[in-house]
PDB file of N, CA and C in Angstrom:
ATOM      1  N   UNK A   1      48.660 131.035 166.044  1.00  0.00           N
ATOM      2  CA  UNK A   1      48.740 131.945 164.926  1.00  0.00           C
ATOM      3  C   UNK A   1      50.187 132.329 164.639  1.00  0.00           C
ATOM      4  N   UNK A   2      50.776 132.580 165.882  1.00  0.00           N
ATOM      5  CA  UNK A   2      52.382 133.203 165.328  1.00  0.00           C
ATOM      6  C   UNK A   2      53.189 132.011 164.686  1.00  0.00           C
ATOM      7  N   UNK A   3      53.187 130.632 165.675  1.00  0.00           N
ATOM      8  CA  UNK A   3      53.614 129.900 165.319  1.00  0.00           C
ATOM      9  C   UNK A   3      53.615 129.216 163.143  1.00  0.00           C
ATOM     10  N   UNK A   4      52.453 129.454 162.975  1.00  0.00           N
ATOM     11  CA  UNK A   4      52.455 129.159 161.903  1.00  0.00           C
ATOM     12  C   UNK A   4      52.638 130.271 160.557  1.00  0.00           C
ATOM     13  N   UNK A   5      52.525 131.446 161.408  1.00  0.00           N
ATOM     14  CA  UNK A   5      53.411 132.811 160.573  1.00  0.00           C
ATOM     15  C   UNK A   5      54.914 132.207 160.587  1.00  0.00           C
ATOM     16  N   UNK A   6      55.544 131.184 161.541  1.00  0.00           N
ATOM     17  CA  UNK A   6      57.026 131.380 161.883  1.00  0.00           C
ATOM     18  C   UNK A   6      57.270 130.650 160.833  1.00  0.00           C
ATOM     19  N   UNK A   7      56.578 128.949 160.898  1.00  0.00           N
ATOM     20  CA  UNK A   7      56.862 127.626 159.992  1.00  0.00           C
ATOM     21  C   UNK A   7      57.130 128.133 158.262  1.00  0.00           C
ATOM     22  N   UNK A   8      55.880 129.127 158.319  1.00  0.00           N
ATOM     23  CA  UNK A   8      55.718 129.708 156.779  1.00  0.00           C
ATOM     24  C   UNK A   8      56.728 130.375 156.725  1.00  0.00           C
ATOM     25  N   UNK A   9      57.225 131.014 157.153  1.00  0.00           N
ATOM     26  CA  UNK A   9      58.858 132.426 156.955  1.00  0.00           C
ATOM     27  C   UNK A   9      59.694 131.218 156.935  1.00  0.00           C
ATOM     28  N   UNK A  10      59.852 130.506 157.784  1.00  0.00           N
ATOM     29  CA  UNK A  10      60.950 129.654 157.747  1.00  0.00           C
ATOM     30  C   UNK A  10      60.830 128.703 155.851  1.00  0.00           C
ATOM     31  N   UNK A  11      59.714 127.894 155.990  1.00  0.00           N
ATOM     32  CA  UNK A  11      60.093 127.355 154.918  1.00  0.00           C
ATOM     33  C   UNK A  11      60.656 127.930 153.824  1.00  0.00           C
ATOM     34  N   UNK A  12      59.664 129.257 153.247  1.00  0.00           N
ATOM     35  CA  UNK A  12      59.455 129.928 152.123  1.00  0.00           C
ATOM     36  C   UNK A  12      61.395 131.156 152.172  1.00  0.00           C
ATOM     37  N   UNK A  13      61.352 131.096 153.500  1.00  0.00           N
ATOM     38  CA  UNK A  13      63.082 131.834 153.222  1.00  0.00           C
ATOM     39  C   UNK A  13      64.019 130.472 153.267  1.00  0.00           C
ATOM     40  N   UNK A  14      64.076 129.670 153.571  1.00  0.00           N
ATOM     41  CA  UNK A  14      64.993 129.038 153.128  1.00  0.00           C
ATOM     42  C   UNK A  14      64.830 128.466 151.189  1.00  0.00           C
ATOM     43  N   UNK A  15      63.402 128.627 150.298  1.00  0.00           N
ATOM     44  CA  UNK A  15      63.422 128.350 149.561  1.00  0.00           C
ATOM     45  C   UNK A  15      63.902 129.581 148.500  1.00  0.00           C
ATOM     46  N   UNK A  16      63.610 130.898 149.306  1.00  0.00           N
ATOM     47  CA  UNK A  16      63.774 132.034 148.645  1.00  0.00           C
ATOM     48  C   UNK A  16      64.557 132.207 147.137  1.00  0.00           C
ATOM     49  N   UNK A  17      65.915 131.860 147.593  1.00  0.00           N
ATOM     50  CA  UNK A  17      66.865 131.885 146.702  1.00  0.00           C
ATOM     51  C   UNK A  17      66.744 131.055 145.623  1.00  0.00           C
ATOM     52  N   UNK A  18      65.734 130.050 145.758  1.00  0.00           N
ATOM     53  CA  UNK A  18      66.235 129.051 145.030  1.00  0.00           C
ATOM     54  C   UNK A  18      65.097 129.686 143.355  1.00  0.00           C
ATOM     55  N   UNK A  19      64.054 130.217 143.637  1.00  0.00           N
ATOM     56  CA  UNK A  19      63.315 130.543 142.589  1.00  0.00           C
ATOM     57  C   UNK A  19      62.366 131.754 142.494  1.00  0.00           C
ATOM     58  N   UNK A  20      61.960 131.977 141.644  1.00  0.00           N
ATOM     59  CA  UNK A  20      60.915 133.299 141.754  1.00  0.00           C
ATOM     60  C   UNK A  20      59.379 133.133 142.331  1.00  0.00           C
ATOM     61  N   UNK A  21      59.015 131.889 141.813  1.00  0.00           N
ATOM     62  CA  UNK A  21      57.894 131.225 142.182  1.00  0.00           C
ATOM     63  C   UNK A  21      57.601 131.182 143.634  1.00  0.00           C
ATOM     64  N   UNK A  22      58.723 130.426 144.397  1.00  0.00           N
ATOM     65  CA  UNK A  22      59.015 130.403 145.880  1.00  0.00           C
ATOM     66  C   UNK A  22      58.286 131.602 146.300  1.00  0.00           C
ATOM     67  N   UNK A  23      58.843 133.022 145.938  1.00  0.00           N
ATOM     68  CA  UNK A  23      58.509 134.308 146.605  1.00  0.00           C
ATOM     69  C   UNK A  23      57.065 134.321 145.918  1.00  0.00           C
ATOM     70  N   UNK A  24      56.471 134.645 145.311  1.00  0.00           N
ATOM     71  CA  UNK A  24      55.655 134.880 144.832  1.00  0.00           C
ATOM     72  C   UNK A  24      54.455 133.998 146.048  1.00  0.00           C
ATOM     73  N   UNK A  25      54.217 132.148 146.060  1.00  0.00           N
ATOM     74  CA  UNK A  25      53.958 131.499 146.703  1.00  0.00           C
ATOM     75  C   UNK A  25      53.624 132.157 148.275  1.00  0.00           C
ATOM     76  N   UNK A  26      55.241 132.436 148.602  1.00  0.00           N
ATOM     77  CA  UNK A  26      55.176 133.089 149.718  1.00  0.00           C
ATOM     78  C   UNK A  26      54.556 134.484 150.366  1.00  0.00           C
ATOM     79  N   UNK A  27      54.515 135.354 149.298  1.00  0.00           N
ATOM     80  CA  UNK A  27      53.758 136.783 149.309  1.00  0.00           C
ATOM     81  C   UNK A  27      52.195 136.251 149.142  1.00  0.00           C
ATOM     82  N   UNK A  28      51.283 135.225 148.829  1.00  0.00           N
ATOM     83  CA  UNK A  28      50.226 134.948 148.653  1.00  0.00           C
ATOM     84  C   UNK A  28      49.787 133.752 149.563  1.00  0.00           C
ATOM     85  N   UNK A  29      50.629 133.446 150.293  1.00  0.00           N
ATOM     86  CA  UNK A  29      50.611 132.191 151.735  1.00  0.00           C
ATOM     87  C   UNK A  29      50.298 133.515 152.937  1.00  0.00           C
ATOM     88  N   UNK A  30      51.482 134.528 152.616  1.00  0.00           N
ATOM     89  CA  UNK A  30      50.944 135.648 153.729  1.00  0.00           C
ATOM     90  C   UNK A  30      50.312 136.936 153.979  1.00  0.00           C
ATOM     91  N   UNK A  31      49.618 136.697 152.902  1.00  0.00           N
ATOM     92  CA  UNK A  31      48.465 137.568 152.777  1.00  0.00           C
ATOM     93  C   UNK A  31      47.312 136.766 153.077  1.00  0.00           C
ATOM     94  N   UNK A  32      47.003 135.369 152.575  1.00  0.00           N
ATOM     95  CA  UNK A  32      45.862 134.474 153.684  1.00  0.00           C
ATOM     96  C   UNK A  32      45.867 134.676 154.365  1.00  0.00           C
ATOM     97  N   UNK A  33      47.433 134.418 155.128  1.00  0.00           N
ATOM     98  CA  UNK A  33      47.158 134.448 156.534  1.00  0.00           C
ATOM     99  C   UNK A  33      46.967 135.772 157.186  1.00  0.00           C
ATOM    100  N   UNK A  34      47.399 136.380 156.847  1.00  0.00           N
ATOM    101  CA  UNK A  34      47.067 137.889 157.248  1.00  0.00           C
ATOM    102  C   UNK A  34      45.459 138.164 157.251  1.00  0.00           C
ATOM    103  N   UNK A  35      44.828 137.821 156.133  1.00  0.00           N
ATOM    104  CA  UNK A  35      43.307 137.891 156.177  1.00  0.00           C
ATOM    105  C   UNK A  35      42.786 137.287 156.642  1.00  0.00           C
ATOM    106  N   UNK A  36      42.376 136.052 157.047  1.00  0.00           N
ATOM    107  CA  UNK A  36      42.159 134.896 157.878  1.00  0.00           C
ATOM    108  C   UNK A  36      42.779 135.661 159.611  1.00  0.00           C
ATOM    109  N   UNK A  37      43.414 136.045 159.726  1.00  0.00           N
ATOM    110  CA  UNK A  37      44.189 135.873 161.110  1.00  0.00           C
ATOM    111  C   UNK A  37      43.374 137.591 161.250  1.00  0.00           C
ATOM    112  N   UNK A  38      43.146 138.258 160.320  1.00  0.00           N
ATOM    113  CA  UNK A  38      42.784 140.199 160.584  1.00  0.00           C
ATOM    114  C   UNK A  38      41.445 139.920 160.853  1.00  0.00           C
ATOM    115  N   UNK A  39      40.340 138.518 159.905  1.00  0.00           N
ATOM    116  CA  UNK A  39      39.337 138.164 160.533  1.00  0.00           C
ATOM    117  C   UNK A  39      38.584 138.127 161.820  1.00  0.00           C
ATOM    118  N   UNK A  40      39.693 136.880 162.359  1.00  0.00           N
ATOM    119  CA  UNK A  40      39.513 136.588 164.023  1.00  0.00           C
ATOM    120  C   UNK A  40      39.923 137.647 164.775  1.00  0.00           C
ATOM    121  N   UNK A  41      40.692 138.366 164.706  1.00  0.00           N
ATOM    122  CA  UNK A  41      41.047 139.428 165.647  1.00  0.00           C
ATOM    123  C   UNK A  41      40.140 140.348 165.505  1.00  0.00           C
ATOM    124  N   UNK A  42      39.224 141.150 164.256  1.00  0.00           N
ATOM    125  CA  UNK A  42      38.549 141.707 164.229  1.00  0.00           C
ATOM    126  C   UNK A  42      37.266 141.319 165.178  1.00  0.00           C
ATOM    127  N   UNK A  43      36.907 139.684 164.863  1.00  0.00           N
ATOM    128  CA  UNK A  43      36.019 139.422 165.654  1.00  0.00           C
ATOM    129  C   UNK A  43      35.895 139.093 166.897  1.00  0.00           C
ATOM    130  N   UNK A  44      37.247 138.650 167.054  1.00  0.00           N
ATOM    131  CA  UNK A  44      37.255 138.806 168.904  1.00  0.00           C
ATOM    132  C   UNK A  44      37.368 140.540 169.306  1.00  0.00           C
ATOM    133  N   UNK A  45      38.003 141.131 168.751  1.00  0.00           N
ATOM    134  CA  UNK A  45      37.787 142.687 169.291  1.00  0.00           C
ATOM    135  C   UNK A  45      36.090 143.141 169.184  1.00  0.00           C
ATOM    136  N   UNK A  46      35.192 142.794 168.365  1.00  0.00           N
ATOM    137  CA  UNK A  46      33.884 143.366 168.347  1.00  0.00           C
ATOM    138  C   UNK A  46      33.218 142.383 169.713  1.00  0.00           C
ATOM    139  N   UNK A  47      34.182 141.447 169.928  1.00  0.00           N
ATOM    140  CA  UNK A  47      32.818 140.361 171.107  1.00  0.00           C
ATOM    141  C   UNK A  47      33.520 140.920 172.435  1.00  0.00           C
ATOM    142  N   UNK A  48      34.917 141.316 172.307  1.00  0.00           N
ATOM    143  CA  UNK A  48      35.179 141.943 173.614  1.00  0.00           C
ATOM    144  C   UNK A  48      34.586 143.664 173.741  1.00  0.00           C
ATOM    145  N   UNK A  49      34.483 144.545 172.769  1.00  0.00           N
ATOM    146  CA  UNK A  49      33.649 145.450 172.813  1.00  0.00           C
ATOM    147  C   UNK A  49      32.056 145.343 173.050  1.00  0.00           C
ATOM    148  N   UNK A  50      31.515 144.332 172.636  1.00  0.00           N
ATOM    149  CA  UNK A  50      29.826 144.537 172.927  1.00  0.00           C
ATOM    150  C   UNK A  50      29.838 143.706 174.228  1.00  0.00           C
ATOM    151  N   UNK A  51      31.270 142.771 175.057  1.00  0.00           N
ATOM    152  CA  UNK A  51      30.908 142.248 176.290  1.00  0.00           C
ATOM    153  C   UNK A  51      31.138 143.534 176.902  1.00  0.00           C
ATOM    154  N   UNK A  52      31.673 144.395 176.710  1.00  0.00           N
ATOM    155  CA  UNK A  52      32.170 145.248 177.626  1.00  0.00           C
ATOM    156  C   UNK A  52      30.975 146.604 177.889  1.00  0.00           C
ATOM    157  N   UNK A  53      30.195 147.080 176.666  1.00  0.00           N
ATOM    158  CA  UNK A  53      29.378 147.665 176.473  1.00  0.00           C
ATOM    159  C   UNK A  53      28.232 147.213 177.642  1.00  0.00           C
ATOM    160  N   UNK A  54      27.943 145.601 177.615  1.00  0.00           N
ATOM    161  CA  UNK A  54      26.773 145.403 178.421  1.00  0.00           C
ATOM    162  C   UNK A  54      27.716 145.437 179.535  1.00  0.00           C
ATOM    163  N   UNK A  55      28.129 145.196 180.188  1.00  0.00           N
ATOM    164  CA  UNK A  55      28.693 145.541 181.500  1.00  0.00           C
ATOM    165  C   UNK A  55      28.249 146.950 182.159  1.00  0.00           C
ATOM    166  N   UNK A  56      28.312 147.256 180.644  1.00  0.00           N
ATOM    167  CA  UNK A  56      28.716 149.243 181.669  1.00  0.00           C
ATOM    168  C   UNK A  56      27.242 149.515 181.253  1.00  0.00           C
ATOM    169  N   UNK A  57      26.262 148.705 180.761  1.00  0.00           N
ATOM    170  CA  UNK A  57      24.997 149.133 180.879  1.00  0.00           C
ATOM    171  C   UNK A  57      24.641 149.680 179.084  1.00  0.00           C
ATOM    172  N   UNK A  58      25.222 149.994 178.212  1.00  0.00           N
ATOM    173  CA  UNK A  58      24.786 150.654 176.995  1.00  0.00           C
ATOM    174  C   UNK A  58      23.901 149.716 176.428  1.00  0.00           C
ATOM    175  N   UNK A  59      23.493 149.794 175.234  1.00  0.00           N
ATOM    176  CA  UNK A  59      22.539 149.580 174.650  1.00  0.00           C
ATOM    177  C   UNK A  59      22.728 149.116 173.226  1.00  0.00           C
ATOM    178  N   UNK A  60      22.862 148.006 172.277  1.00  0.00           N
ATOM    179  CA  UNK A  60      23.156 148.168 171.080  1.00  0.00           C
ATOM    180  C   UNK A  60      22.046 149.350 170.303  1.00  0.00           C
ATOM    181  N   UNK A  61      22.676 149.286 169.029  1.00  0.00           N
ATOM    182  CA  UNK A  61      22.025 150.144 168.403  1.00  0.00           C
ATOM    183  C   UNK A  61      20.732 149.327 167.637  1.00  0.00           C
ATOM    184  N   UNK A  62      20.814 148.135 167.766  1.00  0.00           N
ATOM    185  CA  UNK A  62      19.799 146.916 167.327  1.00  0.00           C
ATOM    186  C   UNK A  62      18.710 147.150 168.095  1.00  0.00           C
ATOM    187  N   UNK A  63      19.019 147.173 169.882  1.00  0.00           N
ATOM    188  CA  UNK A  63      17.910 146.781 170.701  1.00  0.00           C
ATOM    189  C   UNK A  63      17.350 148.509 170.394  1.00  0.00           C
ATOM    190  N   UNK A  64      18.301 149.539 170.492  1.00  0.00           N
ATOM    191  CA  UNK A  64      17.191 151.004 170.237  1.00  0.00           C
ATOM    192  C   UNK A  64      15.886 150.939 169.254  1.00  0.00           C
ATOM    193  N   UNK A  65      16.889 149.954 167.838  1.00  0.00           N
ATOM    194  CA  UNK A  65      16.084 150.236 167.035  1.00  0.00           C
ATOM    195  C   UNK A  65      14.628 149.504 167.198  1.00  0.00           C
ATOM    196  N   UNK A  66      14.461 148.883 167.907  1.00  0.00           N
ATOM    197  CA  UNK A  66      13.744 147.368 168.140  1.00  0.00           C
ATOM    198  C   UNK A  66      12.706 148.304 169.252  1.00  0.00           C
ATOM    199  N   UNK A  67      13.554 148.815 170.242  1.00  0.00           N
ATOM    200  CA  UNK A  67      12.805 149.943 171.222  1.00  0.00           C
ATOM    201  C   UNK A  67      11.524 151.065 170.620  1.00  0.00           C
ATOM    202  N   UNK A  68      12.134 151.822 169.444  1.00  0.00           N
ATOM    203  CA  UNK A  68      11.651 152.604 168.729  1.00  0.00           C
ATOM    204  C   UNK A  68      10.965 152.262 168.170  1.00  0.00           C
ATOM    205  N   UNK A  69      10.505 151.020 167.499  1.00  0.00           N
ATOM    206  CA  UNK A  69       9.534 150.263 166.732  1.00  0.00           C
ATOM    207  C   UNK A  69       8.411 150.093 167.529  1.00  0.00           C
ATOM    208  N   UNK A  70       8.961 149.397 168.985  1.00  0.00           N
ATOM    209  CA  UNK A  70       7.646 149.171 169.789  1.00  0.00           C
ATOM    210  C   UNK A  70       6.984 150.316 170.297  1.00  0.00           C
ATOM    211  N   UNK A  71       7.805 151.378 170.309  1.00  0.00           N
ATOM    212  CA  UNK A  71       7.238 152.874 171.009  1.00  0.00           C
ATOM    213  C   UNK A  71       6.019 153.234 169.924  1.00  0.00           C
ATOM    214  N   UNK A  72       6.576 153.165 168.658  1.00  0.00           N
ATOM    215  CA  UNK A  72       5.806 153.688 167.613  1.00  0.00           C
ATOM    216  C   UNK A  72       4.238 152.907 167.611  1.00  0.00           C
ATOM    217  N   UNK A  73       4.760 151.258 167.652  1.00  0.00           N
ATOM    218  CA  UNK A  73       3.446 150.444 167.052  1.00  0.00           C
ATOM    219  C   UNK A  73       2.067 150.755 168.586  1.00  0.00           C
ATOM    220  N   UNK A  74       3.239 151.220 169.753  1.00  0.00           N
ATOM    221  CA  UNK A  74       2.432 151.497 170.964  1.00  0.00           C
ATOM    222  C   UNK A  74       1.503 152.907 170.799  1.00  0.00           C
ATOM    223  N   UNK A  75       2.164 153.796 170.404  1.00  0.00           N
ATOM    224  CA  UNK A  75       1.449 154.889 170.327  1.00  0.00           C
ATOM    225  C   UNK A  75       0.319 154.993 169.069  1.00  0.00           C
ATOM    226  N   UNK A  76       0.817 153.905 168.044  1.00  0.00           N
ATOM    227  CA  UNK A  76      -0.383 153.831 166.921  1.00  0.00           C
ATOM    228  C   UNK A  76      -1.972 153.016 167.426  1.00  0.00           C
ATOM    229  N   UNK A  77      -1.149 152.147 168.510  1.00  0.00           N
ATOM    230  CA  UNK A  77      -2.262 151.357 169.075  1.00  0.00           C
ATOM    231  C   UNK A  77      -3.349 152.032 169.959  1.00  0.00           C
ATOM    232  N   UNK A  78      -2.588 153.113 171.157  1.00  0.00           N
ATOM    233  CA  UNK A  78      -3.368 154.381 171.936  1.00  0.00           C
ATOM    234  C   UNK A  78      -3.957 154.640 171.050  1.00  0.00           C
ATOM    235  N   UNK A  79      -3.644 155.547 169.991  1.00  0.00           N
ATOM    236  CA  UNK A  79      -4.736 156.162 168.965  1.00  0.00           C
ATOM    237  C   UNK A  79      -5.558 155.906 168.927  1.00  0.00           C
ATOM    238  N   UNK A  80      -5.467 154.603 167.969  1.00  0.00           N
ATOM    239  CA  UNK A  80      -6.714 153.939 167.200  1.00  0.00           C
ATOM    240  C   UNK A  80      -7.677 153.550 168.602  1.00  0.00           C
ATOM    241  N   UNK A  81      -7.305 153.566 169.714  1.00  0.00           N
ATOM    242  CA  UNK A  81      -8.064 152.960 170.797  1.00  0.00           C
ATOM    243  C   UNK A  81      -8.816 154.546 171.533  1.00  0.00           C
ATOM    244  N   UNK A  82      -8.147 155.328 171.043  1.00  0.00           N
ATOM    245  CA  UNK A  82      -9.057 156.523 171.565  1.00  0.00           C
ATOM    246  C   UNK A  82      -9.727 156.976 170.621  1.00  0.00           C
ATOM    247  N   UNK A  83      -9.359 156.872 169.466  1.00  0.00           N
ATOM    248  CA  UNK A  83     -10.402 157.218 167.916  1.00  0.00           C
ATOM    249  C   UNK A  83     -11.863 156.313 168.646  1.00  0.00           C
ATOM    250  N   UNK A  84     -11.554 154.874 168.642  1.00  0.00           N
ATOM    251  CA  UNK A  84     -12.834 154.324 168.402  1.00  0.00           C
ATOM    252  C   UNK A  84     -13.616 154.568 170.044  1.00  0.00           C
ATOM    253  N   UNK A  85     -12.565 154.902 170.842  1.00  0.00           N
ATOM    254  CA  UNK A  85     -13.437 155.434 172.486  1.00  0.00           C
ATOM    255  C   UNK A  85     -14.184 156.697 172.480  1.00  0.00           C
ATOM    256  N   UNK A  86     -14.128 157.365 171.196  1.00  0.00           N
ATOM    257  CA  UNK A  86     -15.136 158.568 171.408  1.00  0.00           C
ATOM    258  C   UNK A  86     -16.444 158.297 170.406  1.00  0.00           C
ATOM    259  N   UNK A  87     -16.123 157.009 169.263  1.00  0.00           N
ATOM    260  CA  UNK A  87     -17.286 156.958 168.401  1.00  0.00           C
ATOM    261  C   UNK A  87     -18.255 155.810 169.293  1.00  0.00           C
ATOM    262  N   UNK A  88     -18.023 155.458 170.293  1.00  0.00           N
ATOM    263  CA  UNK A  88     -18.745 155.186 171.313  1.00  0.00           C
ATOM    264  C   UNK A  88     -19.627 155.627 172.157  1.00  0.00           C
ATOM    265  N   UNK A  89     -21.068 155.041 172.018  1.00  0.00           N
ATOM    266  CA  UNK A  89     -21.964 155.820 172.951  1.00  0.00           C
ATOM    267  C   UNK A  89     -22.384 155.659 174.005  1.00  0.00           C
ATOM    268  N   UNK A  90     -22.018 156.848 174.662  1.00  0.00           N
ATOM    269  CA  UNK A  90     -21.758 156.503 176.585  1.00  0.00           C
ATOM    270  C   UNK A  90     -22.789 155.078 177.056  1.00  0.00           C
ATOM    271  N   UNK A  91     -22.694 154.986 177.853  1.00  0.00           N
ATOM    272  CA  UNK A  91     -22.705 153.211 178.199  1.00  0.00           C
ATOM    273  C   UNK A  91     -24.429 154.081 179.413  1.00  0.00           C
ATOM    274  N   UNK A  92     -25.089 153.369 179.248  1.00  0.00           N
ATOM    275  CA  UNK A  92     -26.551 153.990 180.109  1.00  0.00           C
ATOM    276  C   UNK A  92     -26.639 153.668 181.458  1.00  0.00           C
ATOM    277  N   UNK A  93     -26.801 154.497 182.434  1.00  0.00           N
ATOM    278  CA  UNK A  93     -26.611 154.401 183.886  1.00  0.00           C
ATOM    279  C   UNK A  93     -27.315 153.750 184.666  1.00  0.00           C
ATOM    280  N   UNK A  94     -27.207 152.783 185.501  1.00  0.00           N
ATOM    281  CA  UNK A  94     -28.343 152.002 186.082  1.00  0.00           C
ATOM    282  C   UNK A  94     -28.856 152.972 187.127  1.00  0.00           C
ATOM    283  N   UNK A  95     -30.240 152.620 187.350  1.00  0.00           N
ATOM    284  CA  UNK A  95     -30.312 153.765 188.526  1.00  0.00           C
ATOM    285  C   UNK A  95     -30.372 153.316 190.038  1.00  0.00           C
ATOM    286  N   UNK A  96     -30.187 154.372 190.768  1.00  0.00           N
ATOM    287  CA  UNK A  96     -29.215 154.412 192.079  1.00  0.00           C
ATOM    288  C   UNK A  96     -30.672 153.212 193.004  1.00  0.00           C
ATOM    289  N   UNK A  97     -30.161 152.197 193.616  1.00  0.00           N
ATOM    290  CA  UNK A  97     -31.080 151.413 194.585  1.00  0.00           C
ATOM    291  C   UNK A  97     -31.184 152.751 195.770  1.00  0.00           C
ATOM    292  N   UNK A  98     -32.346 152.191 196.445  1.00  0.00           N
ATOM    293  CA  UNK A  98     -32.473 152.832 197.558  1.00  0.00           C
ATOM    294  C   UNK A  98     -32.056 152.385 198.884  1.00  0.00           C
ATOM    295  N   UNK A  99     -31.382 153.612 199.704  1.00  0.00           N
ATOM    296  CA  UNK A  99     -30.510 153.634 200.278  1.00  0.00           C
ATOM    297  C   UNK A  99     -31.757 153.015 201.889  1.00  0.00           C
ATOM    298  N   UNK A 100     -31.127 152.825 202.869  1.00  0.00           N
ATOM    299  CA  UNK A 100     -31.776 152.490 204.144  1.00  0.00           C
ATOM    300  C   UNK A 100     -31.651 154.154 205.195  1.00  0.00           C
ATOM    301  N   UNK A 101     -32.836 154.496 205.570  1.00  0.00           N
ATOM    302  CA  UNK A 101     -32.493 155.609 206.273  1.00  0.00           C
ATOM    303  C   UNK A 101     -31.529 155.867 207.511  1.00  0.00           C
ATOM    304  N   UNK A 102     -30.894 156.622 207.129  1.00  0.00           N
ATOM    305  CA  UNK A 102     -30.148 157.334 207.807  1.00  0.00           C
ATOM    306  C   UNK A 102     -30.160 157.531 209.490  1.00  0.00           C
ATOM    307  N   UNK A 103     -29.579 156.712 210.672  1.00  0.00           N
ATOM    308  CA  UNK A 103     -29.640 157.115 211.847  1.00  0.00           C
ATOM    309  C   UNK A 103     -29.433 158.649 212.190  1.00  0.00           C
ATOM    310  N   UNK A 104     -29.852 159.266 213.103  1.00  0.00           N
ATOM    311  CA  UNK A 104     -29.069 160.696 213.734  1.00  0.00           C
ATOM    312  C   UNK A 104     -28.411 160.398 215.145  1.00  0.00           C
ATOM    313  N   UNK A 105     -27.585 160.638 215.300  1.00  0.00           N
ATOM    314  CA  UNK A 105     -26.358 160.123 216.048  1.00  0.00           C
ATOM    315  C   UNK A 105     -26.847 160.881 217.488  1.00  0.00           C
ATOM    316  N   UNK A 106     -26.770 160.420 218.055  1.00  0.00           N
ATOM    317  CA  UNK A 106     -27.378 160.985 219.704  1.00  0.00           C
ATOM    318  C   UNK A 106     -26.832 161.722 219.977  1.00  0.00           C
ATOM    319  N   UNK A 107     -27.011 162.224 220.484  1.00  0.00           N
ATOM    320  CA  UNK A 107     -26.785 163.853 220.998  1.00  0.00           C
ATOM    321  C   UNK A 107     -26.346 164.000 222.665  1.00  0.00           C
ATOM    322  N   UNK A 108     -26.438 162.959 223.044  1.00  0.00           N
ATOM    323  CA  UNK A 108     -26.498 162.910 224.587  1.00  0.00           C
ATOM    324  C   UNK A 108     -25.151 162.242 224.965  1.00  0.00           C
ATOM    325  N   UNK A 109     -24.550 161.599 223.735  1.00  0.00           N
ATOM    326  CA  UNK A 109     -22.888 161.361 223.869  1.00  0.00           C
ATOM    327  C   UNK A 109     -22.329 162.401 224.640  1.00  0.00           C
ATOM    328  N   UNK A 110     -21.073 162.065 225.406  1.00  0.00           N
ATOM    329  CA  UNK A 110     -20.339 163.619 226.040  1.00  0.00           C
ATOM    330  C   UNK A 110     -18.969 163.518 225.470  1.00  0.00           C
ATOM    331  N   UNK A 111     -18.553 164.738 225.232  1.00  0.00           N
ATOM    332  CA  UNK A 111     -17.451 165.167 224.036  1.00  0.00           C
ATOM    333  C   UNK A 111     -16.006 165.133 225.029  1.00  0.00           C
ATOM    334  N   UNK A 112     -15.317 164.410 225.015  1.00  0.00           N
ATOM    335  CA  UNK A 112     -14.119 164.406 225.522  1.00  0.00           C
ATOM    336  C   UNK A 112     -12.538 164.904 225.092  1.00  0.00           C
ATOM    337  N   UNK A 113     -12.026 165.601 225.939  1.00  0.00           N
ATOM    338  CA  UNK A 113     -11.119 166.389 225.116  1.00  0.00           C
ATOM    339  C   UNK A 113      -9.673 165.655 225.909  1.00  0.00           C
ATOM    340  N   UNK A 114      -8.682 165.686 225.130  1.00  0.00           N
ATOM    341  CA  UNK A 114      -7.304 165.390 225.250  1.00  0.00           C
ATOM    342  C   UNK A 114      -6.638 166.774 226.011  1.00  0.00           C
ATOM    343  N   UNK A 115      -5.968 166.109 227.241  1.00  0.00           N
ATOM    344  CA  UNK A 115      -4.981 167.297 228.297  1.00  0.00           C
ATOM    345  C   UNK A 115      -4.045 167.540 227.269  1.00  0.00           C
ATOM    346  N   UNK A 116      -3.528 168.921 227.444  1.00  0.00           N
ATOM    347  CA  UNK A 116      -2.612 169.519 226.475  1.00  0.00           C
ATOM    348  C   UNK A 116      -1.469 169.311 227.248  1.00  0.00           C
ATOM    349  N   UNK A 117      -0.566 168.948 226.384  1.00  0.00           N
ATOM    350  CA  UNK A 117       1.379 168.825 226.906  1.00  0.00           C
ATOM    351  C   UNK A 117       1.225 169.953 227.563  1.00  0.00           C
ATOM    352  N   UNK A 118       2.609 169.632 228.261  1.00  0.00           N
ATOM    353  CA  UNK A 118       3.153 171.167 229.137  1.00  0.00           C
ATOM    354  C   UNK A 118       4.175 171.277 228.587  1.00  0.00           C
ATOM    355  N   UNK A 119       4.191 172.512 228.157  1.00  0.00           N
ATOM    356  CA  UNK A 119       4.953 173.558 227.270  1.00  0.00           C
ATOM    357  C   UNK A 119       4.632 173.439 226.243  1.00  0.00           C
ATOM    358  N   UNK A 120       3.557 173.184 225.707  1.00  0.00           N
ATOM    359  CA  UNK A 120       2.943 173.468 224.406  1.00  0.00           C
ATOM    360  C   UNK A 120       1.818 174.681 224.649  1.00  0.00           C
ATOM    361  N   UNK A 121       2.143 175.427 223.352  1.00  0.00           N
ATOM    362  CA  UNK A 121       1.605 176.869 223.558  1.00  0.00           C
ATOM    363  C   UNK A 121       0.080 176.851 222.105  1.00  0.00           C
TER     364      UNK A 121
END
């Protein structure tokens, strides 16, 4: 880039003197380049800002918006899914099989107790 800012100064001042046109030429050679060259720098400064952004964890303002959309279409979806879960009629209970009777646990077991630490109060 500088290099060809230099070639252009160089040619266009050594023609300077010679006509009006020359300058004129030259004031509109470096303003291209100026726009063309304010381009790329603009756009390498926005790709080194959004590399730098994900590094440190932020978020564009694209993916929020993209976030917020799905939050919304999520919570429209709950709704409509609890609207139609109450015009629903409870589901009918099968009834309970019968169970096998119940042992009673002997009684003649003997109950064993755990020695208490020493120095526990």
């Amino acid at each position: 880039m500088a290099s060809d800012l230099n070639s252009i100064l160089r040619k266009y001042v050594a023609n300077l003197g010679k006509n009006e046109e020359a300058v004129v030429e030259l004031t509109r050679n470096l303003r291209n380049w100026a726009v063309q060259n304010g381009e790329a720098v603009k756009e390498r400064i926005e790709t080194q800002i959004d590399e730098a952004a994900v590094r440190m964890g932020f978020a564009k303002s694209s993916e929020l918006e993209n976030l917020n959309a799905r939050i919304v279409e999520l919570e429209n979806r709950l709704k409509s899914e609890k609207s139609e879960g109450s015009k629903k009629i409870a589901p009918v209970k099968a009834p309970k099989a019968k169970s096998a009777p119940k042992l009673k646990k002997s009684t003649s077991a003997k109950r064993t107790t755990t020695p208490k630490k020493k120095g526990a109060k």
